[in-house]
PDB file of N, CA and C in Angstrom:
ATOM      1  N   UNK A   1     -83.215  46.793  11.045  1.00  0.00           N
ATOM      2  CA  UNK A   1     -84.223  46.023  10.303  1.00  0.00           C
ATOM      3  C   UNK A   1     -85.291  46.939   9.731  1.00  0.00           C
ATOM      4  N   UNK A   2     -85.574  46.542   8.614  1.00  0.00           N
ATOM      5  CA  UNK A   2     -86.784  47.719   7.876  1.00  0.00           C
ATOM      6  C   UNK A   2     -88.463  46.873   8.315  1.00  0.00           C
ATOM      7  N   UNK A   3     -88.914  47.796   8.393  1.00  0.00           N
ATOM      8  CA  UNK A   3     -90.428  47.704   9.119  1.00  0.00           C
ATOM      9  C   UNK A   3     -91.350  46.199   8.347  1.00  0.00           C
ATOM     10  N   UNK A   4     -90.958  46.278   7.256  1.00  0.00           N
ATOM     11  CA  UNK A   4     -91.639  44.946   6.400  1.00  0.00           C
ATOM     12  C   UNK A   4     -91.098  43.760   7.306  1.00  0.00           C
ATOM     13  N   UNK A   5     -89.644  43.606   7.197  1.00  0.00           N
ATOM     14  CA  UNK A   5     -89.189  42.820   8.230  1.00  0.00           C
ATOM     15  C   UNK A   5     -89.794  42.470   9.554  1.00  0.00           C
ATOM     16  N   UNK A   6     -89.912  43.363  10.319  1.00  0.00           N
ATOM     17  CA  UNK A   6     -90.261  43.359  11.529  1.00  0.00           C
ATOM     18  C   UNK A   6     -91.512  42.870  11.591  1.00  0.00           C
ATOM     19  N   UNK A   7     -93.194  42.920  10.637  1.00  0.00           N
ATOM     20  CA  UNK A   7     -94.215  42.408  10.787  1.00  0.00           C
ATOM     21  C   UNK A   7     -94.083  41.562  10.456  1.00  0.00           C
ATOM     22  N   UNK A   8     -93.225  40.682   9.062  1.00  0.00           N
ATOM     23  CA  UNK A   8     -93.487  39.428   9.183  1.00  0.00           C
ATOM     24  C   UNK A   8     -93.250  38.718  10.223  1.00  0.00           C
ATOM     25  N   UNK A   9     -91.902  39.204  11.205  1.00  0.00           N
ATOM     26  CA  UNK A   9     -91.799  38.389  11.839  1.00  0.00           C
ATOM     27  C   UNK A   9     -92.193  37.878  12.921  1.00  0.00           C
ATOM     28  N   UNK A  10     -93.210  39.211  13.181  1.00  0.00           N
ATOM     29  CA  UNK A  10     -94.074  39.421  14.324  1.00  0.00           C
ATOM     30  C   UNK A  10     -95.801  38.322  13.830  1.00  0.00           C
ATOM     31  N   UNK A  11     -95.686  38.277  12.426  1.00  0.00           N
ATOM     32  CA  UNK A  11     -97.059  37.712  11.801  1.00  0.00           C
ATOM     33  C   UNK A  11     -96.713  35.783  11.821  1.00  0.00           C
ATOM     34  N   UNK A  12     -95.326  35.618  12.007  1.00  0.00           N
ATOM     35  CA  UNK A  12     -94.896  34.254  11.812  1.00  0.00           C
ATOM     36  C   UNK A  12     -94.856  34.028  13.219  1.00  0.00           C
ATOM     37  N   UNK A  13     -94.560  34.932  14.061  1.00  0.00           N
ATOM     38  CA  UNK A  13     -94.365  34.667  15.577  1.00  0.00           C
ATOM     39  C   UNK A  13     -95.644  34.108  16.472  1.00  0.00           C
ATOM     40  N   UNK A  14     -96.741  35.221  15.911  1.00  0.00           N
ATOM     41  CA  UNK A  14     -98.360  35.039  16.507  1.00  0.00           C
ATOM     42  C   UNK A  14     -98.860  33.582  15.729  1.00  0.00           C
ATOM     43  N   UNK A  15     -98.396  33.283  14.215  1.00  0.00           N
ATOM     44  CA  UNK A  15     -99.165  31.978  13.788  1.00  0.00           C
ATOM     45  C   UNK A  15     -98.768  30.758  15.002  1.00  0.00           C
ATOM     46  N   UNK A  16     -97.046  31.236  15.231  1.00  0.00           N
ATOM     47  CA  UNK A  16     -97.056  29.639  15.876  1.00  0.00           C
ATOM     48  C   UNK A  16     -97.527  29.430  17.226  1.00  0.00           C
ATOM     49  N   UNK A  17     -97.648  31.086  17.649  1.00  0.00           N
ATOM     50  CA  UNK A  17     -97.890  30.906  19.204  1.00  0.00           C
ATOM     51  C   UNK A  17     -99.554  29.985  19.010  1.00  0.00           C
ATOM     52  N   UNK A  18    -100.166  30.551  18.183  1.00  0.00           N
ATOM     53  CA  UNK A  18    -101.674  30.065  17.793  1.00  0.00           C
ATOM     54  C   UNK A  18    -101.556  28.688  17.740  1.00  0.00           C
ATOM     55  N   UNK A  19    -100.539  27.766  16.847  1.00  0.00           N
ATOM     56  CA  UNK A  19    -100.919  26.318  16.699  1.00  0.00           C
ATOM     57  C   UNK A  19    -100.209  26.064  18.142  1.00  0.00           C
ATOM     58  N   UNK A  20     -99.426  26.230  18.838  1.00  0.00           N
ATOM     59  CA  UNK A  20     -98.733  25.447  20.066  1.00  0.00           C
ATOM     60  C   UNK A  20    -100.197  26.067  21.157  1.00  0.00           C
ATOM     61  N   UNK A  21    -101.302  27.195  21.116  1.00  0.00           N
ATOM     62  CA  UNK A  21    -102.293  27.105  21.910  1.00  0.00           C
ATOM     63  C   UNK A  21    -102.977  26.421  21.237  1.00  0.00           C
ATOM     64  N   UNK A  22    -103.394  26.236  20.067  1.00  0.00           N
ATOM     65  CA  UNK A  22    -104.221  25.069  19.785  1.00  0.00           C
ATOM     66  C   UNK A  22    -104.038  23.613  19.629  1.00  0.00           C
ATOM     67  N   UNK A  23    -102.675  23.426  19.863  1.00  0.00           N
ATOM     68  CA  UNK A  23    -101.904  21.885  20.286  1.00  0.00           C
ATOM     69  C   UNK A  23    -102.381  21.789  21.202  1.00  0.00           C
ATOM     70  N   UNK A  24    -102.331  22.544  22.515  1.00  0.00           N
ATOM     71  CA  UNK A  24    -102.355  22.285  23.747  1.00  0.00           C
ATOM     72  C   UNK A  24    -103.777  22.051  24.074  1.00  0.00           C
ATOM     73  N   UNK A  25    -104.886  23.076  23.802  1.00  0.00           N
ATOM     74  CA  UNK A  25    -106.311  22.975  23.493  1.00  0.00           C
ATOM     75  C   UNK A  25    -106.617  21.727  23.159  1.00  0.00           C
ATOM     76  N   UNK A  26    -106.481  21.237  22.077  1.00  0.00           N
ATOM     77  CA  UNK A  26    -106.707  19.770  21.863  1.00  0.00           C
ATOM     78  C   UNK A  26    -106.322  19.206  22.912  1.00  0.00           C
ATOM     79  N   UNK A  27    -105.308  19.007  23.120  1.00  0.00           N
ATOM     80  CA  UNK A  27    -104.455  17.692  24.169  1.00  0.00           C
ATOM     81  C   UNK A  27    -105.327  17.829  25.844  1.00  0.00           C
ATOM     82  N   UNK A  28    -105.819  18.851  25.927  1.00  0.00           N
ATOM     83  CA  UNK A  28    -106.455  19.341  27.348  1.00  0.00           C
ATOM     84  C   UNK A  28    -107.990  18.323  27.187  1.00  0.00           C
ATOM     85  N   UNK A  29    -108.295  18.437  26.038  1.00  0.00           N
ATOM     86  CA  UNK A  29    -110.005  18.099  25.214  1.00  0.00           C
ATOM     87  C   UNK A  29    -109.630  16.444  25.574  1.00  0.00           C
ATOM     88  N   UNK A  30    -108.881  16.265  24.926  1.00  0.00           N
ATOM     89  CA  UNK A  30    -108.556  14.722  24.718  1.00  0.00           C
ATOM     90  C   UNK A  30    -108.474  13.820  25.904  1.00  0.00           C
ATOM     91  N   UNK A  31    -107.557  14.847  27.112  1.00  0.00           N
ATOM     92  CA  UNK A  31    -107.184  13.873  28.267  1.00  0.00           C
ATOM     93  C   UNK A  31    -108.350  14.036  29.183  1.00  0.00           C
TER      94      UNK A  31
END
């Protein structure tokens, strides 16, 4: 894999980890 490769997928990896901690964040707030 060439290096461009590898950050996006590392840059798409960190966005979702971010919304599934900020899913959870909310849902913690809420209950």
């Amino acid at each position: 894999m060439r290096r461009e490769k590898i950050c996006l997928f590392l840059f798409l990896f960190f966005l979702f980890l971010l919304l599934v901690f900020r899913f959870f964040i909310f849902e913690g707030f809420s209950s």
